[in-house]
Protein backbone atom coordinates (compact mmCIF):
# COMPACT_ATOMS: atom_id res chain seq x y z
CA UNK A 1 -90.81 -6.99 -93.97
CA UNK A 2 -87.63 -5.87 -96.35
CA UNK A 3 -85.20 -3.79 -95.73
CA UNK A 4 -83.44 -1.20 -98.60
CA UNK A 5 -79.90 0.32 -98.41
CA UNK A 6 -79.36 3.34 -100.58
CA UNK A 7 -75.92 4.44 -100.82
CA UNK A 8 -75.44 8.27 -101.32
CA UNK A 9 -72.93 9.67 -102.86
CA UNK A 10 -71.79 13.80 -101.14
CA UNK A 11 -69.69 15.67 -101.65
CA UNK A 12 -66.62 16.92 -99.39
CA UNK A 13 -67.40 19.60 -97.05
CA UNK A 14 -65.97 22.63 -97.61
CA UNK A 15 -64.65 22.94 -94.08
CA UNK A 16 -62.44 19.48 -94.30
CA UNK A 17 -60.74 20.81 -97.44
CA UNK A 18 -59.90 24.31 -96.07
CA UNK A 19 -58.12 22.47 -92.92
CA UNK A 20 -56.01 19.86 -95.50
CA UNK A 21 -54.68 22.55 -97.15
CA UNK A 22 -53.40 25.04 -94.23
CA UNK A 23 -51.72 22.02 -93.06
CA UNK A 24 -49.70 20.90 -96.52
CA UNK A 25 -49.18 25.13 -96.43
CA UNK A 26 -47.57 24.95 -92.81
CA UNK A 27 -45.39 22.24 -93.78
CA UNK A 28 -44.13 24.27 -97.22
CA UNK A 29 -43.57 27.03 -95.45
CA UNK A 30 -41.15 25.17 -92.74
CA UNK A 31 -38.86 23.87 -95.21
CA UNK A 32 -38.87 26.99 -97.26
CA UNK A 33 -37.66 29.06 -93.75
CA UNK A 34 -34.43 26.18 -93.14
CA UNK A 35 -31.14 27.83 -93.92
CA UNK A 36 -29.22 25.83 -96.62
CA UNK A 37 -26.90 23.16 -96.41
CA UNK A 38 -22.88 24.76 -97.66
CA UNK A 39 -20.59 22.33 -99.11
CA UNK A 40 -16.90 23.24 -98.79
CA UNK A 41 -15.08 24.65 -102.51
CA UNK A 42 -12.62 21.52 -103.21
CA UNK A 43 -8.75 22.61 -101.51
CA UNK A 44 -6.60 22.54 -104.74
CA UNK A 45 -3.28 23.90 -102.72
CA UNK A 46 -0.05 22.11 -102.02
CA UNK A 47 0.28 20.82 -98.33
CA UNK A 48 3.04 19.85 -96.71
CA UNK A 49 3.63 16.63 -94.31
CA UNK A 50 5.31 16.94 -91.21
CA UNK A 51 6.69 13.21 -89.52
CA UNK A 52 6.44 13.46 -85.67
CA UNK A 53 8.90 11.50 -84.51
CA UNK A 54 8.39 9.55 -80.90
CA UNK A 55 10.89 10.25 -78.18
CA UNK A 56 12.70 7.30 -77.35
CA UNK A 57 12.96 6.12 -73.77
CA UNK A 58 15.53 7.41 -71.38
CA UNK A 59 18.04 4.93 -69.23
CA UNK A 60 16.63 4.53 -65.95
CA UNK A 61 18.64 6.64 -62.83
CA UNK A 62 20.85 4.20 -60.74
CA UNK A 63 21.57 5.44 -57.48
CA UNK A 64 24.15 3.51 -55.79
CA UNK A 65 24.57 3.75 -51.70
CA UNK A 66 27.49 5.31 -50.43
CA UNK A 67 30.01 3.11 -49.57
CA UNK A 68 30.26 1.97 -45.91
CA UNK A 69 33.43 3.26 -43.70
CA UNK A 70 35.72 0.19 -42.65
CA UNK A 71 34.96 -0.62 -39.10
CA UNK A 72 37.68 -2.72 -37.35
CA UNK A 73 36.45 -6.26 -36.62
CA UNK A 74 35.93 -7.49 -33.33
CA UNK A 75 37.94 -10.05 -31.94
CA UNK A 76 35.70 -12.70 -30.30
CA UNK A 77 38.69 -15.37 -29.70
CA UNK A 78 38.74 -16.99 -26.44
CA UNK A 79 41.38 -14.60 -23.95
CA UNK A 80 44.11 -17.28 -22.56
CA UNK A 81 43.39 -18.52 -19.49
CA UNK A 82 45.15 -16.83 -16.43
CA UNK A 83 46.79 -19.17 -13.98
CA UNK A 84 45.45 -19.34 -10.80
CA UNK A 85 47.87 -18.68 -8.24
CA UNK A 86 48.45 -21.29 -5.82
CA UNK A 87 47.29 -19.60 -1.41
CA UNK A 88 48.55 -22.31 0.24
CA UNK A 89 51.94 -20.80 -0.89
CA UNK A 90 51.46 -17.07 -0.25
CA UNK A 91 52.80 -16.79 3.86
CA UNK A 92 50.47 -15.14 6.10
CA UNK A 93 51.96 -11.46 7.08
CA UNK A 94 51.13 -11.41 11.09
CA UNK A 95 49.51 -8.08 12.14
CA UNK A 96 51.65 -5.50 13.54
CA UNK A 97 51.33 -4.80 17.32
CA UNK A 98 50.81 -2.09 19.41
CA UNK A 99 54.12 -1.18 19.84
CA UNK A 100 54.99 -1.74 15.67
CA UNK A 101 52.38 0.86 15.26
CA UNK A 102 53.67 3.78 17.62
CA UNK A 103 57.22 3.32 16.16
CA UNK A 104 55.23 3.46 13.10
CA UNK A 105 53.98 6.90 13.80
CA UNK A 106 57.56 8.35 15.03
CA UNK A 107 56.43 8.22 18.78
CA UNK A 108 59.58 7.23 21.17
CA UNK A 109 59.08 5.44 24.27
CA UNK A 110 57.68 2.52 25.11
CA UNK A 111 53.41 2.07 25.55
CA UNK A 112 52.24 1.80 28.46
CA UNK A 113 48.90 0.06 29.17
CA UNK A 114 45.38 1.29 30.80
CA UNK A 115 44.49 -0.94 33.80
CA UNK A 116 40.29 -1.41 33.34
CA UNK A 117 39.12 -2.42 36.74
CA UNK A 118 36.09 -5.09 36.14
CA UNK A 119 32.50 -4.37 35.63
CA UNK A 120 30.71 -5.42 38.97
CA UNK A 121 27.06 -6.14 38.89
CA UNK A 122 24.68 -4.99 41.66
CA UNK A 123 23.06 -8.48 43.11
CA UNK A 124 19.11 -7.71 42.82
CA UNK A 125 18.26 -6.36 46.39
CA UNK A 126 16.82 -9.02 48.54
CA UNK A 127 13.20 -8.13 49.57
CA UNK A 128 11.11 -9.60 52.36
CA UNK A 129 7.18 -8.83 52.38
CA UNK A 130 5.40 -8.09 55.88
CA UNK A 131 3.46 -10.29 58.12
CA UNK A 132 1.84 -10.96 61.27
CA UNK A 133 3.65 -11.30 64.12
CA UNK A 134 3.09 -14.69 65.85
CA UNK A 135 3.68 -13.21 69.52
CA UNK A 136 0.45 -11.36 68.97
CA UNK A 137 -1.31 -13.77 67.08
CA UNK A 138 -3.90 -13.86 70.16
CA UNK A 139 -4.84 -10.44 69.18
CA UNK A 140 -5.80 -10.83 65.74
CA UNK A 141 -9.74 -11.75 65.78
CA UNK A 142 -12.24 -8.86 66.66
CA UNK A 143 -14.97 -9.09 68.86
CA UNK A 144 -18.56 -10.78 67.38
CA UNK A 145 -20.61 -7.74 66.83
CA UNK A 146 -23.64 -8.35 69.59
CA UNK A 147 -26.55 -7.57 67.09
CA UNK A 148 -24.89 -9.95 64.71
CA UNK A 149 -24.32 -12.54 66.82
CA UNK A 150 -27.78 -12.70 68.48
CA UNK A 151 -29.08 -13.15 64.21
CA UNK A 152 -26.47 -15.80 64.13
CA UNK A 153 -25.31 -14.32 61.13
CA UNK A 154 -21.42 -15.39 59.84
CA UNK A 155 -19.42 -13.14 57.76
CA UNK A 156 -16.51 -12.95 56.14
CA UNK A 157 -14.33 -9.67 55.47
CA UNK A 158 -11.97 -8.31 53.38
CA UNK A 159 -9.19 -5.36 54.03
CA UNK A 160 -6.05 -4.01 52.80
CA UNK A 161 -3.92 -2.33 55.50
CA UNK A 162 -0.61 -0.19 54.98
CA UNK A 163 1.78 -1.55 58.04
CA UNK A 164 4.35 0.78 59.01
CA UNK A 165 7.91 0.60 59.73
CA UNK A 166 7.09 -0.03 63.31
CA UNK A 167 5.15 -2.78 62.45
CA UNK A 168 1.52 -1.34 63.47
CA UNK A 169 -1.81 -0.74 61.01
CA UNK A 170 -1.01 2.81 59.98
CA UNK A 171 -4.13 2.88 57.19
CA UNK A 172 -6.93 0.27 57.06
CA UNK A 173 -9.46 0.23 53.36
CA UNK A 174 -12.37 -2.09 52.81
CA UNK A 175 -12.47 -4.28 50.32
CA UNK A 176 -15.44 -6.32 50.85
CA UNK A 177 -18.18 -6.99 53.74
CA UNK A 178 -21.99 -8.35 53.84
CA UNK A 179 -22.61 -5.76 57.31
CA UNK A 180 -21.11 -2.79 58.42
CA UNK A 181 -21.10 -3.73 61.56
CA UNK A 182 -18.66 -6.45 60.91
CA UNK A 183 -16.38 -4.00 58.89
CA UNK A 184 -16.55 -1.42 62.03
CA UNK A 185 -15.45 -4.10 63.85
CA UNK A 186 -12.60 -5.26 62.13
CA UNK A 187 -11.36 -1.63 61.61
CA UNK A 188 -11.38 -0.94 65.30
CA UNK A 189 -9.03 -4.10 66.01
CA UNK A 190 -6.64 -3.60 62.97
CA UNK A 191 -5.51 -0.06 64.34
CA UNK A 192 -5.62 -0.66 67.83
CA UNK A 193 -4.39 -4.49 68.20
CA UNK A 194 -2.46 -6.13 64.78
CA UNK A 195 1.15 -6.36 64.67
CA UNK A 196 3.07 -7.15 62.17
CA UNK A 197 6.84 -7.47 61.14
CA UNK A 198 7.36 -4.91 58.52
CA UNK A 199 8.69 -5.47 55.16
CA UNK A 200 12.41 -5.25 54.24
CA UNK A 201 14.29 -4.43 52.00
CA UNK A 202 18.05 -5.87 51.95
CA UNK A 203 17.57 -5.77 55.75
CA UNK A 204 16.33 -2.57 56.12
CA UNK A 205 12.64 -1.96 56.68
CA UNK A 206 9.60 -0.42 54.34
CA UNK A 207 6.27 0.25 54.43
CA UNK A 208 3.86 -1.91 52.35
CA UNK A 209 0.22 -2.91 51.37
CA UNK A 210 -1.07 -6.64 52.33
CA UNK A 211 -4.59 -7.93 51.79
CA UNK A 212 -6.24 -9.44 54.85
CA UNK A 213 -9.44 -11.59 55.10
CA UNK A 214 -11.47 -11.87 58.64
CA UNK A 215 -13.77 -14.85 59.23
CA UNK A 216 -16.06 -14.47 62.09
CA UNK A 217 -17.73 -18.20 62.87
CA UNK A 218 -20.15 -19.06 65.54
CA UNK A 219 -18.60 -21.75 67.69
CA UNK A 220 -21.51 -24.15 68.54
């Protein structure tokens, strides 16, 4: 099998050359629509030249300071020692009496002086407390209670009685007690029985508060 190539020669379409030539007519048309280039007419005149001349530097401004007042200098030189006076030889001036002084004052006479009697101090006063009185000593222990007595039951009690000038109970408090029948007890023979010698004071007697305590013991 072969194979011919025929070349063929056409012509240009009209529709290509219509399209080259609005283009080239575009372009025509542009340079035609510029506005011209004007070249400045040649200056034939005279001129005239004019040097500037460049200022020249001015002298710098000095200010000076005032000038400083004259202040007196100060003297820092040692002062001179001052002598030290000697006290051993300055006498003693004695001071002036009683009598200097009211001659001092223009007062005539002679002064005469205050007698002070001395200051005596009271002697604390001497105070003796109460107590029983031995010559009724015997009278001191109260009868056993009989209920207590038959439980065999001890006790011990405690009192405070106010004795009297006189020397008798006048007031009896209880202080402490396991029964009250040995507290009745005791009462009973405190304000009927106890004598005492009341307290004094600087010999002269008081009424005070002592605290008593009352064994009752079961003699086997």
């Amino acid at each position: 099998m072969s194979y011919v190539s025929v070349y063929e020669n056409k012509t240009p379409r009209a529709k290509g050359v219509l399209l080259a030539g609005a283009v080239h007519a575009a372009i025509i048309g542009g340079v035609i629509a510029m506005p011209g280039i004007e070249v400045p007419e040649k200056f034939n005149g005279p001129f005239n030249a004019i040097p500037i001349v460049k200022p020249e530097p001015s002298d710098p401004v000095i200010i000076e300071d005032p000038p400083r007042p004259d202040l007196p200098q100060e003297d820092h030189s040692r002062a001179p020692d001052m002598p030290i006076a000697d006290v051993r030889s300055i006498p003693i001036q004695p001071f002036p009496t009683y009598s200097d002084l009211g001659n001092a004052l223009g007062s005539s006479g002679t002064a005469a002086g205050i007698p002070l009697d001395p200051i005596q101090i009271a002697p604390d006063p001497v105070i003796v407390g109460a107590r029983l009185n031995s010559r009724y000593a015997d009278q001191f222990q109260p009868a056993y209670p009989p209920g207590q007595l038959r439980l065999e039951r001890e006790a011990e009690v405690s009192v405070r009685v106010l004795v009297g000038t006189d020397g008798r109970v006048k007031q009896i408090e209880l202080i402490d007690s396991p029964h009250q029948d040995f507290w009745l007890a005791t009462r009973k023979q405190a304000l009927s029985k106890w004598r005492f010698t009341p307290a004094t004071k600087d010999g002269k007697p008081f009424e005070s508060w002592m605290t008593l305590k009352v064994r009752f013991e079961i003699n086997s």
